[in-house]
C-alpha atoms as a PDB file:
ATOM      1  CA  UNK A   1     -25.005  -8.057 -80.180  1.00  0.00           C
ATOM      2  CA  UNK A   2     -24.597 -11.098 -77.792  1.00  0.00           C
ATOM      3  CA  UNK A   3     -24.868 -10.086 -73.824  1.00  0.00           C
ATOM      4  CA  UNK A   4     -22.237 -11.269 -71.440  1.00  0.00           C
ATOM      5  CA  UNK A   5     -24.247 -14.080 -70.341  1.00  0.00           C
ATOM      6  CA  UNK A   6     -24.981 -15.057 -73.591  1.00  0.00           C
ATOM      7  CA  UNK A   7     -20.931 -15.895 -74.290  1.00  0.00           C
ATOM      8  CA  UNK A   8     -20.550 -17.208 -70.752  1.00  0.00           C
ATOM      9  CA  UNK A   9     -23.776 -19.999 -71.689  1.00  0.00           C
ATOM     10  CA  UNK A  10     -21.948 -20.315 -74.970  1.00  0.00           C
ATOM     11  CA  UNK A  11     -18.408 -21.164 -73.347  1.00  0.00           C
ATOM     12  CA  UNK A  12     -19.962 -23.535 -70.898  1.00  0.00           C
ATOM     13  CA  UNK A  13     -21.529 -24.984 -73.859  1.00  0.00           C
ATOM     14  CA  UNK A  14     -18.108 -25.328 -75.302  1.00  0.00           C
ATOM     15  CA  UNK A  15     -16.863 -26.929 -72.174  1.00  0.00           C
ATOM     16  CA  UNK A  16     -19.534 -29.529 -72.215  1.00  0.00           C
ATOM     17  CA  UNK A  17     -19.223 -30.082 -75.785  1.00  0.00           C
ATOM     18  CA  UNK A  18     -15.465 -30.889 -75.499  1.00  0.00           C
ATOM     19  CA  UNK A  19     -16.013 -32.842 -72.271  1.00  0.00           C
ATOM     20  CA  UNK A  20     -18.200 -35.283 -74.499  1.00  0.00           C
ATOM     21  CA  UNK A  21     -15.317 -35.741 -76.912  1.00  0.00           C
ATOM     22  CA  UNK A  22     -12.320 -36.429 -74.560  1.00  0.00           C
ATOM     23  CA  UNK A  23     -14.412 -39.235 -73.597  1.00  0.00           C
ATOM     24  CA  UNK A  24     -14.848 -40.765 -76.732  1.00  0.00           C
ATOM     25  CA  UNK A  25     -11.770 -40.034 -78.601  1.00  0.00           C
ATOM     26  CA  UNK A  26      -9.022 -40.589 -75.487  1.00  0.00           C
ATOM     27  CA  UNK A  27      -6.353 -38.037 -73.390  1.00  0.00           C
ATOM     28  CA  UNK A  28      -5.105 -35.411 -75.331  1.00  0.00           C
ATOM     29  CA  UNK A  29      -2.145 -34.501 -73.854  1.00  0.00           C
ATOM     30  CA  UNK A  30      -2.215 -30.271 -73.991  1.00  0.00           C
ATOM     31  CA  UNK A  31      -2.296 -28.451 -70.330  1.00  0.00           C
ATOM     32  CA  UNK A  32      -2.836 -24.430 -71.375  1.00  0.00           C
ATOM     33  CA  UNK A  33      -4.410 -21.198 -70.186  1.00  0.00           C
ATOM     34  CA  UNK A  34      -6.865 -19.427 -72.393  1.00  0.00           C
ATOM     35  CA  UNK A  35      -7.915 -16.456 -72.707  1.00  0.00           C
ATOM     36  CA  UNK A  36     -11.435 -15.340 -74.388  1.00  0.00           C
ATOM     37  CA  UNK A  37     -12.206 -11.557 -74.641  1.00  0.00           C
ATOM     38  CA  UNK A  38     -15.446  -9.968 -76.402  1.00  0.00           C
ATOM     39  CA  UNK A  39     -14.245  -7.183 -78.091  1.00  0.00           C
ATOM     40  CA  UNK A  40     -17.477  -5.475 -78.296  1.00  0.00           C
ATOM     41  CA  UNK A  41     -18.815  -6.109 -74.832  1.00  0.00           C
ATOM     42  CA  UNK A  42     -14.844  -5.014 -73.677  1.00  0.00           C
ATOM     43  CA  UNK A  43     -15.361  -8.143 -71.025  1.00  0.00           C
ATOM     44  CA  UNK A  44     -13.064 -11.394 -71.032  1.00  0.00           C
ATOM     45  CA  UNK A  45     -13.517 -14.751 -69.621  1.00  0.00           C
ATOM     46  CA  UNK A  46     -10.510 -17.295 -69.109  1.00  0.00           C
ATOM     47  CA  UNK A  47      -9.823 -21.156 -68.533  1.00  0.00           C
ATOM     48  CA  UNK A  48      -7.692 -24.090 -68.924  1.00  0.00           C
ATOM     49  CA  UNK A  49      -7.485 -26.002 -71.717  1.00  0.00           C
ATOM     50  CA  UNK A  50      -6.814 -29.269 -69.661  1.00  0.00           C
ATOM     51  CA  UNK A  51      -6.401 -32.915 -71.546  1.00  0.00           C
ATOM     52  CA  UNK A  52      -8.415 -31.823 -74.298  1.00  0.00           C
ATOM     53  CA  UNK A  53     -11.653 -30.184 -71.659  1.00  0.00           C
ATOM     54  CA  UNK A  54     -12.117 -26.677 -71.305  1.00  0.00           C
ATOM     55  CA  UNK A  55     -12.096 -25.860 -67.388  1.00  0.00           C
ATOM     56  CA  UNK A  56     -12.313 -23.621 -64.909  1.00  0.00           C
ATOM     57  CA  UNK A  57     -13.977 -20.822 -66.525  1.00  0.00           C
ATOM     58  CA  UNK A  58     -14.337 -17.622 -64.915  1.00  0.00           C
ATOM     59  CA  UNK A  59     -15.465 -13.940 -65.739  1.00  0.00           C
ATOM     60  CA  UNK A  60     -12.214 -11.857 -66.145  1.00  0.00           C
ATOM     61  CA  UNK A  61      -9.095 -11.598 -68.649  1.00  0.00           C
ATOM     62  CA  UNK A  62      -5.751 -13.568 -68.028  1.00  0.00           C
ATOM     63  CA  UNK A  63      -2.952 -11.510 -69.684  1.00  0.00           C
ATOM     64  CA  UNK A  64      -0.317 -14.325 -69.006  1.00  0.00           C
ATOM     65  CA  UNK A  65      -3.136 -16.970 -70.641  1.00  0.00           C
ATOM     66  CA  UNK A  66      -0.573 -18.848 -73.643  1.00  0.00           C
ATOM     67  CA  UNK A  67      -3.584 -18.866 -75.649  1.00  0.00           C
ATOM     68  CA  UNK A  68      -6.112 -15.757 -76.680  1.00  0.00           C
ATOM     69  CA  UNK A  69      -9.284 -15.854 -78.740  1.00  0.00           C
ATOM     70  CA  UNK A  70     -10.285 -12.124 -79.381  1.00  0.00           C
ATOM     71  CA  UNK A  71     -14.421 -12.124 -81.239  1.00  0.00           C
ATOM     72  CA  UNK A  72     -17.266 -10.104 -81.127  1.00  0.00           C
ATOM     73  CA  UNK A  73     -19.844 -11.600 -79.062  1.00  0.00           C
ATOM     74  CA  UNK A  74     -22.158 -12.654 -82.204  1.00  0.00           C
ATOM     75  CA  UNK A  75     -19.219 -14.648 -83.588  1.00  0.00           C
ATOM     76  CA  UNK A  76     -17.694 -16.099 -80.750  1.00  0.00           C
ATOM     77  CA  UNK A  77     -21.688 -17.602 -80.435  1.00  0.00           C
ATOM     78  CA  UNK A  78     -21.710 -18.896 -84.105  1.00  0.00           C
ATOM     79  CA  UNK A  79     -18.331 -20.150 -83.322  1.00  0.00           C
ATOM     80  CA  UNK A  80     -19.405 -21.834 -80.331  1.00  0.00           C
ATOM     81  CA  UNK A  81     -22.309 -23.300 -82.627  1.00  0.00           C
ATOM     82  CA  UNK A  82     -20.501 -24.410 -85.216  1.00  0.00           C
ATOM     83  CA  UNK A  83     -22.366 -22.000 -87.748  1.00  0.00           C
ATOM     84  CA  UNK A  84     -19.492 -20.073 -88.731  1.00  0.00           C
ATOM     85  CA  UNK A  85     -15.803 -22.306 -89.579  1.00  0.00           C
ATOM     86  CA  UNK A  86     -13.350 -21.304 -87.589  1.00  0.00           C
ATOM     87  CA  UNK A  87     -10.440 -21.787 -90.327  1.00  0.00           C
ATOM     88  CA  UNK A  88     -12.529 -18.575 -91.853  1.00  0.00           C
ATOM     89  CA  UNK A  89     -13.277 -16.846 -89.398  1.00  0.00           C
ATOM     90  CA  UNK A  90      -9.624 -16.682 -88.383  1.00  0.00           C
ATOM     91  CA  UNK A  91      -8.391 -15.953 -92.248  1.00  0.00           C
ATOM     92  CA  UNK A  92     -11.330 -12.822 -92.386  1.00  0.00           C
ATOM     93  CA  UNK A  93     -10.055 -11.537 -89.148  1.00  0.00           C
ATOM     94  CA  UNK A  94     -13.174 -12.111 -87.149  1.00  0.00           C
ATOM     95  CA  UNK A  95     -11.599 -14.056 -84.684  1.00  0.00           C
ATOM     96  CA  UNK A  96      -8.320 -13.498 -83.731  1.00  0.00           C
ATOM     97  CA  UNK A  97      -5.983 -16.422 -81.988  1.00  0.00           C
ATOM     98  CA  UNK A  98      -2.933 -15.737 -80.633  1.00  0.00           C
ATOM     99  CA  UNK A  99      -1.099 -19.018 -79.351  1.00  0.00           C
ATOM    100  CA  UNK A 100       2.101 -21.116 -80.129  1.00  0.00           C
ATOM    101  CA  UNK A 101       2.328 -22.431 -83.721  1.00  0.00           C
ATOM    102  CA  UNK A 102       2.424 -26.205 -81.810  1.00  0.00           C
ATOM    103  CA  UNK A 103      -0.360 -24.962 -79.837  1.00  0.00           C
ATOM    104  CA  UNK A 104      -2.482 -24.399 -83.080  1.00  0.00           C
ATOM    105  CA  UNK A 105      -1.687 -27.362 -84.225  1.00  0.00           C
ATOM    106  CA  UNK A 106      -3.234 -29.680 -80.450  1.00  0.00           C
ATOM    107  CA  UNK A 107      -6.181 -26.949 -81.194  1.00  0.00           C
ATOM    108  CA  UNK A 108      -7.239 -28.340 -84.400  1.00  0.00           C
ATOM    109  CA  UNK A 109      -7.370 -31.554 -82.724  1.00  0.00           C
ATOM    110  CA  UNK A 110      -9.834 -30.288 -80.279  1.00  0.00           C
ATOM    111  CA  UNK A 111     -11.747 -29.131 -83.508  1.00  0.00           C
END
């Protein structure tokens, strides 16, 4: 099991990651909350999902966020890392995203 500050490294890591890519691949047009809670470390963090960067992120759930990503803390990490496909992960039931079917859609893009 994944501490805390393990999936807080692993957003930020996200955040950088997706950073890199709005620079090379141009505005992507999507302004939404998100939500991220560890189901078996019972903590949250949340952000914005802002022109195709992750922002803002803070310890702490947002239950009005208009998109939620429930994991365990080992597979929001291999997530994160790109060792386990999120298209799966989300079939099997590890990870759990609850957004607007258009919103799906702008978050493959961010894929």
């Amino acid at each position: 099991m994944a501490s805390a500050d393990e999936c807080r490294q692993a957003l930020h890591d996200l955040a950088d990651r997706l950073d890199a890519h709005a620079q090379t691949r141009g505005r992507l047009d999507f302004d939404r909350s998100l939500a991220c809670r560890v189901t078996d470390l019972g903590t949250a963090f949340h952000g914005r999902l802002q022109d195709g960067r992750l922002t803002g992120i803070t310890d702490g759930d947002d239950p009005q966020a208009k998109i939620a990503l429930s994991a365990a803390s080992d597979d929001l990490i291999a997530l994160v890392q790109g060792r386990l496909d999120v298209t799966r992960a989300v079939a099997s039931r590890q990870v759990q995203i609850k957004a607007n079917p258009f919103d799906l859609i702008k978050l493959r893009k961010l894929l």
